[in-house]
Structures are given as structure tokens and as C-alpha cells.
C-alpha atoms as a PDB file:
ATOM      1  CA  UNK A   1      30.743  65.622  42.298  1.00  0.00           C
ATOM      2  CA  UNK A   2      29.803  65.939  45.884  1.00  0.00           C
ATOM      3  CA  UNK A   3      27.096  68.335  44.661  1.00  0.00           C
ATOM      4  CA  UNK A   4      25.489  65.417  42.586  1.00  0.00           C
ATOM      5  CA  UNK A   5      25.694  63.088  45.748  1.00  0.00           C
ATOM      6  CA  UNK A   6      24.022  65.342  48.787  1.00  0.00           C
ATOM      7  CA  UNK A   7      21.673  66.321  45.839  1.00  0.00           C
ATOM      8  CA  UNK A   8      20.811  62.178  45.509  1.00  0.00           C
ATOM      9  CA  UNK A   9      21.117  61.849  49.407  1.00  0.00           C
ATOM     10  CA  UNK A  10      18.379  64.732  50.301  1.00  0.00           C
ATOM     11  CA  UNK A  11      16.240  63.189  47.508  1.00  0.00           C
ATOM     12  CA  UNK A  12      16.067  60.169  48.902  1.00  0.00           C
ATOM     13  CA  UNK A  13      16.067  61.268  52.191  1.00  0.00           C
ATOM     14  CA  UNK A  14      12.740  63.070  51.628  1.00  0.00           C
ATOM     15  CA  UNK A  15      11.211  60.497  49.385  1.00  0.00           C
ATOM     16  CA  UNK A  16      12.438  56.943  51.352  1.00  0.00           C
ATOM     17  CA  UNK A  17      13.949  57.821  54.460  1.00  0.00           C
ATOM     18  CA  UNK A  18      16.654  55.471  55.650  1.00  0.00           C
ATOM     19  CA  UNK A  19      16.080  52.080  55.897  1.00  0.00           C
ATOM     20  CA  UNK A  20      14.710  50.375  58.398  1.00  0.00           C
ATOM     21  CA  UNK A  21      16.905  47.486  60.567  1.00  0.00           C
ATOM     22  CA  UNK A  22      15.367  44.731  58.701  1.00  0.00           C
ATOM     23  CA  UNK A  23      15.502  46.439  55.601  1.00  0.00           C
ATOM     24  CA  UNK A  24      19.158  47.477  55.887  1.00  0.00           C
ATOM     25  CA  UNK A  25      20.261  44.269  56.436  1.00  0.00           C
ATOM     26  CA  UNK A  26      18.165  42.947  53.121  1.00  0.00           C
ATOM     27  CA  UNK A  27      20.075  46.205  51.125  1.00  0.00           C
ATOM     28  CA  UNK A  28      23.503  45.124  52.693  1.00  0.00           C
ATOM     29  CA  UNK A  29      22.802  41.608  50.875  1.00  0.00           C
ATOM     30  CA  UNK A  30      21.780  42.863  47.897  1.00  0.00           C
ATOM     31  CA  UNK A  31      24.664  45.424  47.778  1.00  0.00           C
ATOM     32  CA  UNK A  32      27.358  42.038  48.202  1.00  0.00           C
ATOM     33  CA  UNK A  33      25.539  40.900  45.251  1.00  0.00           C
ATOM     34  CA  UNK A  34      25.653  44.219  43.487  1.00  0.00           C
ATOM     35  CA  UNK A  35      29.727  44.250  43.997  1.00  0.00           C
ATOM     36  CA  UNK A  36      29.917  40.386  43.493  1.00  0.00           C
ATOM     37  CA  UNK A  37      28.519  42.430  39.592  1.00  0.00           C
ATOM     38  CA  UNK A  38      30.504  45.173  40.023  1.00  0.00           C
ATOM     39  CA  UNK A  39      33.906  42.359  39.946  1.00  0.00           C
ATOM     40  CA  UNK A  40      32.105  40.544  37.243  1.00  0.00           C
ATOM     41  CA  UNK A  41      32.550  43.947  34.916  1.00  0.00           C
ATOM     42  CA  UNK A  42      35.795  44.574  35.952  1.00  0.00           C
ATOM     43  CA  UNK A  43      36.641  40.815  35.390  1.00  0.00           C
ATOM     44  CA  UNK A  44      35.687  40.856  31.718  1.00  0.00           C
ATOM     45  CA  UNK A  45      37.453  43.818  31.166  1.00  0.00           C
ATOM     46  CA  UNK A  46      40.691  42.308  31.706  1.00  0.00           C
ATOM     47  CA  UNK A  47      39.751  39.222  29.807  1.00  0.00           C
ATOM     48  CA  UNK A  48      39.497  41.288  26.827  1.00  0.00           C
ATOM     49  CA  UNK A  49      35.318  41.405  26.380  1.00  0.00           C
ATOM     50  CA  UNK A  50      34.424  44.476  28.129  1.00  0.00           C
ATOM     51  CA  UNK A  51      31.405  45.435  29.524  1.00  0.00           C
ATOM     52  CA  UNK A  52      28.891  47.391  27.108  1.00  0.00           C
ATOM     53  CA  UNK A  53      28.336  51.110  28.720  1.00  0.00           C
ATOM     54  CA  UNK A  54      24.714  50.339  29.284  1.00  0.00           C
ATOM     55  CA  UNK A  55      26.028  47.511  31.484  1.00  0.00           C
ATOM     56  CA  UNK A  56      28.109  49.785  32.985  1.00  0.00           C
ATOM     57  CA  UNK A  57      25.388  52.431  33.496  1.00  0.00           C
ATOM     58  CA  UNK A  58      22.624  49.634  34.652  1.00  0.00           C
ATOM     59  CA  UNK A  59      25.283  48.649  37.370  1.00  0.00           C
ATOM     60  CA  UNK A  60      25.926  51.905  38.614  1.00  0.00           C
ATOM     61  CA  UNK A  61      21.824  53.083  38.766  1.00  0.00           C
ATOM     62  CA  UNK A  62      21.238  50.095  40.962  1.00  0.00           C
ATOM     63  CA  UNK A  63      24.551  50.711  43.668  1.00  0.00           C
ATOM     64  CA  UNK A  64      24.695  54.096  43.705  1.00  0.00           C
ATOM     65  CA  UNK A  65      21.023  54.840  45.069  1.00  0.00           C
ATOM     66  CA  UNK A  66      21.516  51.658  47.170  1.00  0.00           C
ATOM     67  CA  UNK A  67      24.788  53.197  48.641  1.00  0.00           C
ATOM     68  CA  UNK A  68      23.464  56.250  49.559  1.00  0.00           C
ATOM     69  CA  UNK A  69      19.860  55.202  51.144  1.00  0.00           C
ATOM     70  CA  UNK A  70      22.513  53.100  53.304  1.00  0.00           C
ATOM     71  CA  UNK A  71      24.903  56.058  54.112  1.00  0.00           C
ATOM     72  CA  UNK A  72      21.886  58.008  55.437  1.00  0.00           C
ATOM     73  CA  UNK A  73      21.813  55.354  58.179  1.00  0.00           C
ATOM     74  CA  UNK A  74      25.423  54.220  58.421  1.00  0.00           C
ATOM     75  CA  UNK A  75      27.483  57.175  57.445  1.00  0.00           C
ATOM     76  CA  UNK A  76      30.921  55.993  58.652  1.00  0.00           C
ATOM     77  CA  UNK A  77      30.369  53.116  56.673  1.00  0.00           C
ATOM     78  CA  UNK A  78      29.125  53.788  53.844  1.00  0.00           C
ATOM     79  CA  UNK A  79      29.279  57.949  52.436  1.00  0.00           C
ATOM     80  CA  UNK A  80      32.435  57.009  50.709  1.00  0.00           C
ATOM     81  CA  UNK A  81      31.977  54.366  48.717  1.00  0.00           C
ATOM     82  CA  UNK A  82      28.197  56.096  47.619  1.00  0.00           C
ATOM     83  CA  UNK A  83      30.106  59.281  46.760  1.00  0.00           C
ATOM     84  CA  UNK A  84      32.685  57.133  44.531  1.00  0.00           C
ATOM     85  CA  UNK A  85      29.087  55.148  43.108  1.00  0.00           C
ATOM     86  CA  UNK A  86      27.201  58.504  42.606  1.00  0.00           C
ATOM     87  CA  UNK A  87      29.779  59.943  40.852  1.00  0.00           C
ATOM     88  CA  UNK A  88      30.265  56.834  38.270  1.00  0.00           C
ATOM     89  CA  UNK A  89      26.579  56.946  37.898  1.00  0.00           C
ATOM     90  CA  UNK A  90      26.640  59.816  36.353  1.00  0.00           C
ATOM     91  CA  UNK A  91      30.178  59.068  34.319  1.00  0.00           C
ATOM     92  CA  UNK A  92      28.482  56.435  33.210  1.00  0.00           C
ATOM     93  CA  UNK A  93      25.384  58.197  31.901  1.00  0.00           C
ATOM     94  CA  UNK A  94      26.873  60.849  30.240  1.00  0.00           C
ATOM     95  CA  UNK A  95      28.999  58.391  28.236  1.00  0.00           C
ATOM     96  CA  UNK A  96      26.124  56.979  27.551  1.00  0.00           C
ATOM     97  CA  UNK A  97      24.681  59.997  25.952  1.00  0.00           C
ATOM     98  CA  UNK A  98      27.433  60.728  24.295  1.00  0.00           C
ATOM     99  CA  UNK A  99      27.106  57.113  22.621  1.00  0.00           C
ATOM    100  CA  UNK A 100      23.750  57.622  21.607  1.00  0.00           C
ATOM    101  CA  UNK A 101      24.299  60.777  20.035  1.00  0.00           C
ATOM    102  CA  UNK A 102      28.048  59.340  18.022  1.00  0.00           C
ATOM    103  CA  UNK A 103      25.227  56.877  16.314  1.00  0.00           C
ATOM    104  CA  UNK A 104      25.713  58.344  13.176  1.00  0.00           C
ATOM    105  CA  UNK A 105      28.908  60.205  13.400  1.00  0.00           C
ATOM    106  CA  UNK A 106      31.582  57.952  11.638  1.00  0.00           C
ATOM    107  CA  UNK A 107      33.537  54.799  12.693  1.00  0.00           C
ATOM    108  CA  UNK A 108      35.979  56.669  14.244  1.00  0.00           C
ATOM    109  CA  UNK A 109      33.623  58.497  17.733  1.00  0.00           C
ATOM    110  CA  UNK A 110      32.326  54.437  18.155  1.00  0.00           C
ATOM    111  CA  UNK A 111      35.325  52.902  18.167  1.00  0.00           C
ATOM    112  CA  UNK A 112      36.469  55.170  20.443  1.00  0.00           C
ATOM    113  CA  UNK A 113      32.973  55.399  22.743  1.00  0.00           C
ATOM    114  CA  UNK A 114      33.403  51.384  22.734  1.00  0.00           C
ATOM    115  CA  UNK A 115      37.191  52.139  23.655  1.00  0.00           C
ATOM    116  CA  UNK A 116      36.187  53.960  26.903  1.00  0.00           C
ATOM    117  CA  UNK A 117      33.118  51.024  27.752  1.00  0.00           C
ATOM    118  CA  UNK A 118      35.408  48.892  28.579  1.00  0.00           C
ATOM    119  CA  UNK A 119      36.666  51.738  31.547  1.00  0.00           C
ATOM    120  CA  UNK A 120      34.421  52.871  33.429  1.00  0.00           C
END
């Protein structure tokens, strides 16, 4: 998986760059909030009404790029936890693919597809 994250990391270091002072402090705020989500998920889960895996998926496409624009300026800080995000991202889509395409395949696949939502 660290293959899929220095492949997202040179992206967006040749499309963004890292973020500026202002702007990293406005990303570091909207990553709390992003967690503050994250929690949320998890939260549910245990309560017994777990997340859908788009909701999954739509969490993990807004953190992980966010998490690895700030790694490009904060390494220390932050290269782990976008390497964990990066590679949930993509967990996350390819269940989500797989979901799409158990549409029509019996009871059975979505039951267990929903099954796995709920862990992500």
C-alpha cells in the first residue's frame, strides 16, 4: 500500500504543492472535523447501525488527500496516519465496487457486502 500513497503524495505534490501556513492551519481544522466524522462512523458501528460503505468511502476520499497534502509539509506528523487513510481509501473503494457489481447476485454477496460496511 505504500505504492498507492507516494503515488497520491507525488500527485499532489505536482498538482497543489503543500500548503501554505495559513492554509495548513485551515486543513488542520478541517481534518479535527474530518476525525470528529471519522468517530461518528466508528460510533454507530458499535451501536448496531453501521455506516453504509459509501459513507465509509466519502469519509476516506475527503481525509486521505487531506492527510497527505499535510504530510508533504509536516512529515513527522502526519505520513503515518495518511498512509493508514490512503490505504482505507482505497479498501473502501474497492468494496465499494465489489457492492455495485453483487447488485444482482443473490441475497447472500449483500448481506455479506453490508456485513463488511459496517468494518471498514
Amino acid at each position: 500500500m505504500s505504492d498507492e500513497y507516494e503515488h497520491t503524495r507525488d500527485h499532489i505534490r505536482a498538482t497543489r504543492g503543500p500548503f501554505t501556513d495559513e492554509e495548513q492551519r485551515a486543513a488542520e481544522l478541517e481534518l479535527a472535523t474530518l476525525q470528529a466524522d471519522g468517530h461518528l462512523l466508528h460510533l454507530r458501528a458499535s451501536e448496531g447501525d453501521p455506516p453504509t460503505l459509501e459513507e465509509w468511502g466519502t469519509h476516506y476520499r475527503r481525509t486521505a488527500p487531506l492527510l497527505v497534502r499535510l504530510s508533504l509539509s509536516n512529515s513527522a506528523r502526519y505520513e503515518g496516519m495518511a498512509r493508514v487513510a490512503v490505504q482505507k481509501w482505497r479498501e473502501a473503494e474497492q468494496l465499494e465496487v465489489t457492492a455495485i457489481a453483487a447488485v444482482g447476485t443473490g441475497e447472500a454477496v449483500e448481506r455479506w457486502l453490508a456485513d463488511k460496511g459496517g468494518d471498514t
